[in-house]
Protein backbone atom coordinates (compact mmCIF):
# COMPACT_ATOMS: atom_id res chain seq x y z
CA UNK A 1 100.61 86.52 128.01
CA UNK A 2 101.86 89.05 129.71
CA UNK A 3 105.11 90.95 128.03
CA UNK A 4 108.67 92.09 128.99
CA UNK A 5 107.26 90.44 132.56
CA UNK A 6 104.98 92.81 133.61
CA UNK A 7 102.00 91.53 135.75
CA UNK A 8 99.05 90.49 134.36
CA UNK A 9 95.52 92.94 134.16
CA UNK A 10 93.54 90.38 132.60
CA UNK A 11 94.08 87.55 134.64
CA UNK A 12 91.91 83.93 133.71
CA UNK A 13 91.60 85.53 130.25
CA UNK A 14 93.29 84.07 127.16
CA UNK A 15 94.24 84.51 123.47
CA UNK A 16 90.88 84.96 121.61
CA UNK A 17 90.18 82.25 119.00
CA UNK A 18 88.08 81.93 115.80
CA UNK A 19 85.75 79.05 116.85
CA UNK A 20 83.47 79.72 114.10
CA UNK A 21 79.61 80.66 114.18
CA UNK A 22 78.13 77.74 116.07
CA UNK A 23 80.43 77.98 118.80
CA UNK A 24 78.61 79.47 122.39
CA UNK A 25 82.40 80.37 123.81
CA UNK A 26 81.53 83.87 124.32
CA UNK A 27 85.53 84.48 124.56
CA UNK A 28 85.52 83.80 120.98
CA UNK A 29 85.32 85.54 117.31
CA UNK A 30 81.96 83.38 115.37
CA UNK A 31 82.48 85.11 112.32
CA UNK A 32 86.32 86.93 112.15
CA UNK A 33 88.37 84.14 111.19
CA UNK A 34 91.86 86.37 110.37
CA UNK A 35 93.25 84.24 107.99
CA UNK A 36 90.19 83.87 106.00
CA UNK A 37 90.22 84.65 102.27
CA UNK A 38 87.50 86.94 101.52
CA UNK A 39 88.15 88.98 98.03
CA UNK A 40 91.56 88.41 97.40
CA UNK A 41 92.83 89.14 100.78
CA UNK A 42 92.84 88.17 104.64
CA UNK A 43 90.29 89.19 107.13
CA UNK A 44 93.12 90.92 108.26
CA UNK A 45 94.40 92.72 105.67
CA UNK A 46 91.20 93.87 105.16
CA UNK A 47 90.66 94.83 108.41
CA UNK A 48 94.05 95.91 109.79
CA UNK A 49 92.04 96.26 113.06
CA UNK A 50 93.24 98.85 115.85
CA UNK A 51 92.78 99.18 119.45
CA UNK A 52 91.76 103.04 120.88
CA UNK A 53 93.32 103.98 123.58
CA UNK A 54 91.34 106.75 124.71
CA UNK A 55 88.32 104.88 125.07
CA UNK A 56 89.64 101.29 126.54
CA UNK A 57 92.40 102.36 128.74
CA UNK A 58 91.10 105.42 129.63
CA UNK A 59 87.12 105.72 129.41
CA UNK A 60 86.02 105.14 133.43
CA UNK A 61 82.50 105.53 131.94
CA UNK A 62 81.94 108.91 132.96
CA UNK A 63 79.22 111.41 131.68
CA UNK A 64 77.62 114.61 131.52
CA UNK A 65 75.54 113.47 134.83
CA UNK A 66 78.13 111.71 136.72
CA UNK A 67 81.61 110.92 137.33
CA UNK A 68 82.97 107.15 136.00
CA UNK A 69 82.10 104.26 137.24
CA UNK A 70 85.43 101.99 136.44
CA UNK A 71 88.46 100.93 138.86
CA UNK A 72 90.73 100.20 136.29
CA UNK A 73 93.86 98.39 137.50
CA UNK A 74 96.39 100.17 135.55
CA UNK A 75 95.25 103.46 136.67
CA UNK A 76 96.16 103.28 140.62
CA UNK A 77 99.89 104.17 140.34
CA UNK A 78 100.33 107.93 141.82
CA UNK A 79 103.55 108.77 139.84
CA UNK A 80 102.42 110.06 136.35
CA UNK A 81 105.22 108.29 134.05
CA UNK A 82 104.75 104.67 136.15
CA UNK A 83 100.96 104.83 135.80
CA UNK A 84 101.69 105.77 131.81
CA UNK A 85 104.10 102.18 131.78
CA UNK A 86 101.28 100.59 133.81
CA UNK A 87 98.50 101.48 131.16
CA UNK A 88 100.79 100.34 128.27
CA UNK A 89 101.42 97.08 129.64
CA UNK A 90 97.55 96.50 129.97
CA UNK A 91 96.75 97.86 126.47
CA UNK A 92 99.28 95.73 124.84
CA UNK A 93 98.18 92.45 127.12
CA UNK A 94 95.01 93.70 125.57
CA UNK A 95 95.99 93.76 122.09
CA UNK A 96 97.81 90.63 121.31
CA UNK A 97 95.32 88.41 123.54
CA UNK A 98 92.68 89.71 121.07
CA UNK A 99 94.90 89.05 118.33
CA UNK A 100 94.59 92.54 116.65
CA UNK A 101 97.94 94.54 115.49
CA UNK A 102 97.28 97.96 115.54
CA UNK A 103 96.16 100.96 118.45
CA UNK A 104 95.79 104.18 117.88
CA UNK A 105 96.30 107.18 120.55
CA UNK A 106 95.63 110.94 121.48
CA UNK A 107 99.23 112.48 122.79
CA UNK A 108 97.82 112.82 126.63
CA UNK A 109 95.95 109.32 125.94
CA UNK A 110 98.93 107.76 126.67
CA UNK A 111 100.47 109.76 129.93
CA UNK A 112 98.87 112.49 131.69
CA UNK A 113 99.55 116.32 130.52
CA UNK A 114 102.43 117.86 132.59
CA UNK A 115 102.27 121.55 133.56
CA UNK A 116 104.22 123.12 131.40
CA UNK A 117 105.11 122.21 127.56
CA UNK A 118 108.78 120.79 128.50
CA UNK A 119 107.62 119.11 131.21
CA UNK A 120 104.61 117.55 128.73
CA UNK A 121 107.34 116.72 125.95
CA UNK A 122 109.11 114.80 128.57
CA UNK A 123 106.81 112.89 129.03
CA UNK A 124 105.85 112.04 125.76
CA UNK A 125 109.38 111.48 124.99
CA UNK A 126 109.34 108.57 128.18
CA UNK A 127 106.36 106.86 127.31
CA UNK A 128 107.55 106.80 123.45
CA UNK A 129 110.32 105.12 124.48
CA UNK A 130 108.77 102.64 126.33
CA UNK A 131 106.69 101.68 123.86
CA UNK A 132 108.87 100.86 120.94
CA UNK A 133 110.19 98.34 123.52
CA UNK A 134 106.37 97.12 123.88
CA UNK A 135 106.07 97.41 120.04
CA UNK A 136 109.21 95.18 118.69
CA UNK A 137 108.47 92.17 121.71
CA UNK A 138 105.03 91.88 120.48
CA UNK A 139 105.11 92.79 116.56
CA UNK A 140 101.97 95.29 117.15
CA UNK A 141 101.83 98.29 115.14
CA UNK A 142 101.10 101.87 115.41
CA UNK A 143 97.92 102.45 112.76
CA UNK A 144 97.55 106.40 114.07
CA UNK A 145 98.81 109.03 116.06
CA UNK A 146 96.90 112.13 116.49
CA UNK A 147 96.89 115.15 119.51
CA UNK A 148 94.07 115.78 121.46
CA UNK A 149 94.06 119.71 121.09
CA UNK A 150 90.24 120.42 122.51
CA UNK A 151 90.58 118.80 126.44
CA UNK A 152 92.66 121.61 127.88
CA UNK A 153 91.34 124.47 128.56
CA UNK A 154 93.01 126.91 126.59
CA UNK A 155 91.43 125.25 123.79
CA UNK A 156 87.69 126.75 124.24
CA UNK A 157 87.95 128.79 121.43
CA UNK A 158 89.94 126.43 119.04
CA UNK A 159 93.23 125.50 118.24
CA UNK A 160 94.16 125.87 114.92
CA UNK A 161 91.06 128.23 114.35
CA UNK A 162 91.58 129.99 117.82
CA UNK A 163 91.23 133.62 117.67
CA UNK A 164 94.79 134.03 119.56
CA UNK A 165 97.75 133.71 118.16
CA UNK A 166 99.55 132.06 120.86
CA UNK A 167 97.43 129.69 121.40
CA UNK A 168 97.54 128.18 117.64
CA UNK A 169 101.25 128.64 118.21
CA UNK A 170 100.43 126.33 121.46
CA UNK A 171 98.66 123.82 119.48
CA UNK A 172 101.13 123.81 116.91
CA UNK A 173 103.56 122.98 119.29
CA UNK A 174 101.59 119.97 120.48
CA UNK A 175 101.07 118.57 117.07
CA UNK A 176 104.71 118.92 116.70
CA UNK A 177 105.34 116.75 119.44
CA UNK A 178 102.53 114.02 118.96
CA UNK A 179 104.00 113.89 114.96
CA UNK A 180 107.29 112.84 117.00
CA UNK A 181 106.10 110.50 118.69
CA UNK A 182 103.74 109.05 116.05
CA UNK A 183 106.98 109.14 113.63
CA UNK A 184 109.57 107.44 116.34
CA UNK A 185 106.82 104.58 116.75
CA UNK A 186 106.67 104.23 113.07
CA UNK A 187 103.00 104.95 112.78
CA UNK A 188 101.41 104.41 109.65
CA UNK A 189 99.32 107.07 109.40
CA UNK A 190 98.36 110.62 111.53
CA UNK A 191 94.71 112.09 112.40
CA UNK A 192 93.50 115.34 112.33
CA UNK A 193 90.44 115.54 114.51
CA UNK A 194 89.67 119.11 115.10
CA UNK A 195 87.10 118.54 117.94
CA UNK A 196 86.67 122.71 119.03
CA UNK A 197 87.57 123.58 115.33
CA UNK A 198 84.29 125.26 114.63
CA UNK A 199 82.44 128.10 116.36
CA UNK A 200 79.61 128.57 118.50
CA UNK A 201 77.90 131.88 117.14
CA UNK A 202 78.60 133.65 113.93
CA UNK A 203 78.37 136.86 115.71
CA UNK A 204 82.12 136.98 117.28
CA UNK A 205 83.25 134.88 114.53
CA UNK A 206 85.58 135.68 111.67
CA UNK A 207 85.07 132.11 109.82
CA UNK A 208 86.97 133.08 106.53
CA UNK A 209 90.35 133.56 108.54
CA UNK A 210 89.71 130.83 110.99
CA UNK A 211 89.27 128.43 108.22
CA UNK A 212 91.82 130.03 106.36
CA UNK A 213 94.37 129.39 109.45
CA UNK A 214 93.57 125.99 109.01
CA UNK A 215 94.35 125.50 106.13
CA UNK A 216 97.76 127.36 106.96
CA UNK A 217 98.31 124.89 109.71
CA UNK A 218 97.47 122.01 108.34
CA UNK A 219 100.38 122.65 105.58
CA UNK A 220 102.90 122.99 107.95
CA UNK A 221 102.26 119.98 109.93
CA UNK A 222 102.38 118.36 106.94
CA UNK A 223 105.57 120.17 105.37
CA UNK A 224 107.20 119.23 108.87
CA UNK A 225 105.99 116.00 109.05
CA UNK A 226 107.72 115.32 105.74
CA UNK A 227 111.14 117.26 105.98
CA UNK A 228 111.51 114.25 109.04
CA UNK A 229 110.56 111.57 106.60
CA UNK A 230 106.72 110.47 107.37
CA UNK A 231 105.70 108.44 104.54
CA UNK A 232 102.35 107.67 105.86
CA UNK A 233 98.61 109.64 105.04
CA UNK A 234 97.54 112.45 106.86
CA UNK A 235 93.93 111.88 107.52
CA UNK A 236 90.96 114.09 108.38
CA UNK A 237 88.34 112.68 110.46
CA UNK A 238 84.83 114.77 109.94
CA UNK A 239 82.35 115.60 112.54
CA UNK A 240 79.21 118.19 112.59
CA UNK A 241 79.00 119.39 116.30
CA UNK A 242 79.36 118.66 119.43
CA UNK A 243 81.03 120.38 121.40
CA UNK A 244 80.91 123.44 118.97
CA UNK A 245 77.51 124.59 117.16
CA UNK A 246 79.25 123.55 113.98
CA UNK A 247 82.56 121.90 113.20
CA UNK A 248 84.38 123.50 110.07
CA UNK A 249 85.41 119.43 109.51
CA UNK A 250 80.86 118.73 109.20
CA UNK A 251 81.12 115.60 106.96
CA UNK A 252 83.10 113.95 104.00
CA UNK A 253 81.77 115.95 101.27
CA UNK A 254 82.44 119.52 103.19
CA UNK A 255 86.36 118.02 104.41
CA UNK A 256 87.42 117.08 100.80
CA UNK A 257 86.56 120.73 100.25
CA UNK A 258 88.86 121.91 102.58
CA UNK A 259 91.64 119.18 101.76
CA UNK A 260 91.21 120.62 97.82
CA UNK A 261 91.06 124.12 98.74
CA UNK A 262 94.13 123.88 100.49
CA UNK A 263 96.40 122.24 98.54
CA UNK A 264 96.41 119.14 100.67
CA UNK A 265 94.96 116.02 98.12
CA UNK A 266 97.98 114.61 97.41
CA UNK A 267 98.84 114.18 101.09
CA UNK A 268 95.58 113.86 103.22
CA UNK A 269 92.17 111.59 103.10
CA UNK A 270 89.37 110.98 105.01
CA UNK A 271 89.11 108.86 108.47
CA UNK A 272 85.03 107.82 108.67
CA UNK A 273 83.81 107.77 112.26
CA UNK A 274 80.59 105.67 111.78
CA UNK A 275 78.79 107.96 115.01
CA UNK A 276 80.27 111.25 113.37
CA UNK A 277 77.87 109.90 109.88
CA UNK A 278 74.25 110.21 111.94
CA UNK A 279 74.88 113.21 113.62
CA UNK A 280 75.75 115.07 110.55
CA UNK A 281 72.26 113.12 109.35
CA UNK A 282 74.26 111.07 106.54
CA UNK A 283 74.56 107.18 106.91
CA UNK A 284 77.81 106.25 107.42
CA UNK A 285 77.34 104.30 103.76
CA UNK A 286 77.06 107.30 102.42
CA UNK A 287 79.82 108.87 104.04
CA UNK A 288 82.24 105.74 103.14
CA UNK A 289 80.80 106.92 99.23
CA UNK A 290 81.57 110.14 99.39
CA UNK A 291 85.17 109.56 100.61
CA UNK A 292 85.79 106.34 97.68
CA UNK A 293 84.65 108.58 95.19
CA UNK A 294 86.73 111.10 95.95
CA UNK A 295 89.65 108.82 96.44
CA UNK A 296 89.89 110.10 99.98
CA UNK A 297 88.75 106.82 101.32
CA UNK A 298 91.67 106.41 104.11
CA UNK A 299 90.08 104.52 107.59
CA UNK A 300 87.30 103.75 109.44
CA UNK A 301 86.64 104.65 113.11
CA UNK A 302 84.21 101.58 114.02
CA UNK A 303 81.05 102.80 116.47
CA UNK A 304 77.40 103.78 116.47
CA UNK A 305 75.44 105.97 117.81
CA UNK A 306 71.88 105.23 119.66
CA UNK A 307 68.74 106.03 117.32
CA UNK A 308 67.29 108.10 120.39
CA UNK A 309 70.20 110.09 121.53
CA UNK A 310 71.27 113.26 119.52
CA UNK A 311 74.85 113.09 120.25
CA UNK A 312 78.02 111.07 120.19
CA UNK A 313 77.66 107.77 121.97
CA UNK A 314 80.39 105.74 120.73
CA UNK A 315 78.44 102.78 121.37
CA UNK A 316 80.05 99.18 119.25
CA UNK A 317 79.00 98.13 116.22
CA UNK A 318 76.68 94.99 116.64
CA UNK A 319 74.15 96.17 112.93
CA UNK A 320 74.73 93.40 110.57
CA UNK A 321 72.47 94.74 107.83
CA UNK A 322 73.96 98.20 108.06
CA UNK A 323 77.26 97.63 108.30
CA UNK A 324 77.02 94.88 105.59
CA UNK A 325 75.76 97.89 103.20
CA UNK A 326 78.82 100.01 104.16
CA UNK A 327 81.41 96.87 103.37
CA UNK A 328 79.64 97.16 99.94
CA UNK A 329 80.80 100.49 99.66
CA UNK A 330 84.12 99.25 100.99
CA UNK A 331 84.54 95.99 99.04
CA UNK A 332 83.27 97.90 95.38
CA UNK A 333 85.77 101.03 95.96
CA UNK A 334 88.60 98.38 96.44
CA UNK A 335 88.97 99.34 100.55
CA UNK A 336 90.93 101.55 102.81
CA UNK A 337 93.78 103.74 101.53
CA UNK A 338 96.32 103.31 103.98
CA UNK A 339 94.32 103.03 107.08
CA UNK A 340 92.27 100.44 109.05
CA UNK A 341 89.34 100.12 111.20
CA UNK A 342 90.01 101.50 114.46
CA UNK A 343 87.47 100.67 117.09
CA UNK A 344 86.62 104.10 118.58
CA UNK A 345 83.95 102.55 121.18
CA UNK A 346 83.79 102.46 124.46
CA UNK A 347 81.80 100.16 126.64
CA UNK A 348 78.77 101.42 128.37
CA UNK A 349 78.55 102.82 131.85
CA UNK A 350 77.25 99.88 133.48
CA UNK A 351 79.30 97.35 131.58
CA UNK A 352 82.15 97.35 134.62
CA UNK A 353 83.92 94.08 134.37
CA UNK A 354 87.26 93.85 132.80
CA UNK A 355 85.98 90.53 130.82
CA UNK A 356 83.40 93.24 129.09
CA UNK A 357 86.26 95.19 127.08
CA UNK A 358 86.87 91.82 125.49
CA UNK A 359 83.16 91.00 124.60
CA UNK A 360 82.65 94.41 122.96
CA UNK A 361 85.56 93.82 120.72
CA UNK A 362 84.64 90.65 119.93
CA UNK A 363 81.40 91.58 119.12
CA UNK A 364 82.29 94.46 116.89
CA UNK A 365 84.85 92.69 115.00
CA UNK A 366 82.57 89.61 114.04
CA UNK A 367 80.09 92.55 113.17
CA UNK A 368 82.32 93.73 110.62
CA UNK A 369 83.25 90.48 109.51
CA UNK A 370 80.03 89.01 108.69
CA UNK A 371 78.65 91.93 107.03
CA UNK A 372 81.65 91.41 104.76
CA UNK A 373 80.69 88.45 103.85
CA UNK A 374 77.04 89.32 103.56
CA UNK A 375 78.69 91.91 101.04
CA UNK A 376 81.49 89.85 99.06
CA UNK A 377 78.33 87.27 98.66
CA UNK A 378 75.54 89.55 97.46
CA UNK A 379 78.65 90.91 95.11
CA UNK A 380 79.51 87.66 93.56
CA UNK A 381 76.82 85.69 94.07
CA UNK A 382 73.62 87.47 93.60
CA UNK A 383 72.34 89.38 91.04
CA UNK A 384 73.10 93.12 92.35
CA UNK A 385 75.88 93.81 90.38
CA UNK A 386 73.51 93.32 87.20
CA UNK A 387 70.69 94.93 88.54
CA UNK A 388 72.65 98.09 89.57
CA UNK A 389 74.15 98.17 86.05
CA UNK A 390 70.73 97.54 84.14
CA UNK A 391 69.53 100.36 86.15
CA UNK A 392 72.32 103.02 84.63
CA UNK A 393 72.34 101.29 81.21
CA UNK A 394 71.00 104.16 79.30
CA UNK A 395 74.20 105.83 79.91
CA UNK A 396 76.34 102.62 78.06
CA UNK A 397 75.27 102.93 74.83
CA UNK A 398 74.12 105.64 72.05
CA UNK A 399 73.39 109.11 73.24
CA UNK A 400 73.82 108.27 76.66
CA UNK A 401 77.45 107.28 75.64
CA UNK A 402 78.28 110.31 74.50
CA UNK A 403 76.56 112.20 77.24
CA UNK A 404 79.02 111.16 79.86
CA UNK A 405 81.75 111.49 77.23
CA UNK A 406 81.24 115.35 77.52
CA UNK A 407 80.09 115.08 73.30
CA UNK A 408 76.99 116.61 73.64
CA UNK A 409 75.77 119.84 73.90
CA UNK A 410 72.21 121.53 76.34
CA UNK A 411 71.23 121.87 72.54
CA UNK A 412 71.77 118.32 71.83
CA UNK A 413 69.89 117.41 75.08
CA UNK A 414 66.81 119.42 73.95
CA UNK A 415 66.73 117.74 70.51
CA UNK A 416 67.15 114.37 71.93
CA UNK A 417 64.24 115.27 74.29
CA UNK A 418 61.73 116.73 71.80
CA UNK A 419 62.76 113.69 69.32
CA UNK A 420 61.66 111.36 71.79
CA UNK A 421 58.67 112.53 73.77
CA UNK A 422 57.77 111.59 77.52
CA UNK A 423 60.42 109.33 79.09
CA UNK A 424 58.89 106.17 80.41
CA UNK A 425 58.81 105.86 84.07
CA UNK A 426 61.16 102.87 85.25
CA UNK A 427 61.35 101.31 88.65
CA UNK A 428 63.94 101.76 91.03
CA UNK A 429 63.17 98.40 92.60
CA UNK A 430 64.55 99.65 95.99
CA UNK A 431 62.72 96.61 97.89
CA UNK A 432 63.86 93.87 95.36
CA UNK A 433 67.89 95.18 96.23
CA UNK A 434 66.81 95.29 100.06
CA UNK A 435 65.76 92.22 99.66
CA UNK A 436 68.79 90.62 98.11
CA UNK A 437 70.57 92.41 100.69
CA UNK A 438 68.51 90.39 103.05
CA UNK A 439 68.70 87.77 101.70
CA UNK A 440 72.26 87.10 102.19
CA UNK A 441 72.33 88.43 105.58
């Protein structure tokens, strides 16, 4: 399985196969069956499910308390552009044995940083190459390109909200270059994710220009982006904190703000980080909501966070229930605009065996499978839809109507109040929809 005959990193283990729920292969999808009808389309159409390279091929499993714990095979080489071909050859071994067709990547996620920014474009420019060899022999897709402008040091104040000049002129340089590569590997799509984009105390702070320079630089990545030709959706992924106090990008609701008061809805959505949801102290449900109604709904990043820990585990899906009420979300607002559900999870510090980077993916897929099905069946087969209507069905008919027409008047709302009395107190029946959900779980 190995391709343009390159050795292989995951030796004794094969293409992964839909055996279906009652098989105990744990090498094996139970509930994604790709080809599976589910709503009008394929599991994986639906789906469109990416690999992330940061956190497979490079996450050794280190932590604020200790270095990594993982050898991994493709990491050994000493010269920076043949370790950068050795990582690509495991990540697309990866990727077509688990039958997925799309990764994603930070710049530096796929070859180390070189000392200078010529000497880092070169770089780029040779592992780009290489993979669009990688890409055509094994039909796998780019989903998202993005540039990790928060590692480096220079970024400790920001990059696009930095307080000096040069260095947003720095990070502008680097986006330049990762929308190059992401563009010569056809990506479908490119991620803002402005992880030092906030600030840590309002005191030396001057938000209103800081914000305001992103907004500025966000419209000319995107003006450069397309005078080359990009087709694809820019896409901003929101987070609260961590590493800053407070992230100017805090959750859905507060980055369609910024995409509207820049100018930038007819070119940007939202990417949903599932992790990014419960530390801004949102579900990620409601998050998904926010985005569809909006019509900002672009991808998923696929992950969890741990109930106890306040911070960013990146842990893989494996909640049926929840995850089942977000595909409602997804399923009702008609899915993803032009993205996919990239699994940005790593597996945990002790999990050390290669054979484990295959079980978490399996595992998070079949999560997000079955809750779709949980959700496509409570949708046509239960009564929810009715329910949910019922409960809103004051605003269908009469004054109600009109109400949401924009027809009436505060006046109009006062007579219709003092005509009528004391509303009668009606039931939410939150159990009795829990229940249903429940029930198809």
């Amino acid at each position: 399985m190995a391709l343009l005959g390159e050795k292989e990193f995951f030796k004794g283990i094969g293409e992964i196969k839909y055996e279906g729920k009652e098989s105990d292969n744990p090498l094996a999808f139970k509930f994604y069956n790709p080809d599976q009808v589910v709503a009008g389309k394929t599991m994986r159409d639906h789906f469109k499910f990416a690999v992330a390279y940061w956190h497979t091929l490079c996450g050794t499993g280190g932590d604020p308390f200790g270095p990594g714990t993982k050898q991994f095979p493709w990491s050994t080489h000493p010269d920076p552009l043949k370790a950068a071909e050795d990582k690509a050859d495991a990540a697309f071994e990866f990727i077509t044995k688990m039958g997925f067709d799309y990764y994603c990547f930070h710049d530096f996620d796929l070859i180390d940083e070189g000392g200078s920014l010529v000497e880092s474009e070169k770089r780029i420019q040779h592992i780009v190459s290489y993979l669009k060899d990688k890409q055509e022999v094994s039909g796998v897709k780019l989903l998202w390109g993005t540039s990790n402008c928060f590692s480096n040091p220079r970024y400790m104040n920001g990059a696009a909200s930095n307080p000096d000049f040069d260095v947003v002129a720095r990070a502008g340089a680097q986006v330049k270059i990762a929308l190059d590569a992401t563009m010569a590997l056809n990506g479908e799509n490119y991620v803002f994710w402005g992880g030092r984009e906030g600030y840590m105390s309002l005191l030396n702070t001057n938000m209103k220009l800081e914000q305001d320079n992103i907004g500025r630089f966000l419209n000319m990545a995107k003006d450069y982006a397309r005078s080359q030709g990009f087709k694809g959706t820019f896409f901003i992924e929101p987070k609260p904190m961590e590493p800053t106090k407070h992230q100017y990008d805090f959750d859905a609701a507060t980055s369609i703000n910024t995409i509207r008061a820049y100018g930038l809805e007819n070119d940007f959505k939202l990417n949903i980080e599932v992790n990014h949801a419960t530390l801004a102290q949102h579900t990620f449900q409601h998050e998904l909501q926010v985005a569809a109604d909006a019509g900002m709904l672009g991808s998923i990043d696929a992950n969890r966070g741990d109930y106890q820990n306040g911070w960013d585990t990146d842990q893989f899906p494996n909640n049926v229930m929840e995850t089942a009420e977000a595909m409602l979300v997804f399923l009702k607002s008609g899915g993803l605009q032009g993205g996919g559900v990239n699994f940005d999870a790593k597996t945990r510090r002790n999990s050390t065996d290669l054979d484990d980077i295959f079980l978490a993916h399996i595992g998070g897929a079949d999560t997000f499978a079955r809750a779709l099905l949980v959700a496509d069946a409570v949708i046509q087969n239960s009564p929810y839809e009715d329910l949910l209507g019922k409960r809103y069905g004051s605003f269908a008919s009469g004054k109600g109507a009109e109400f949401v027409s924009g027809k009436l008047s505060l006046t109009d709302l006062y007579d219709h109040a003092s005509a009528n009395g004391e509303p009668k107190q009606t039931s939410g029946k939150q159990e009795l929809f829990e229940n249903i959900l429940n029930q198809y779980s």
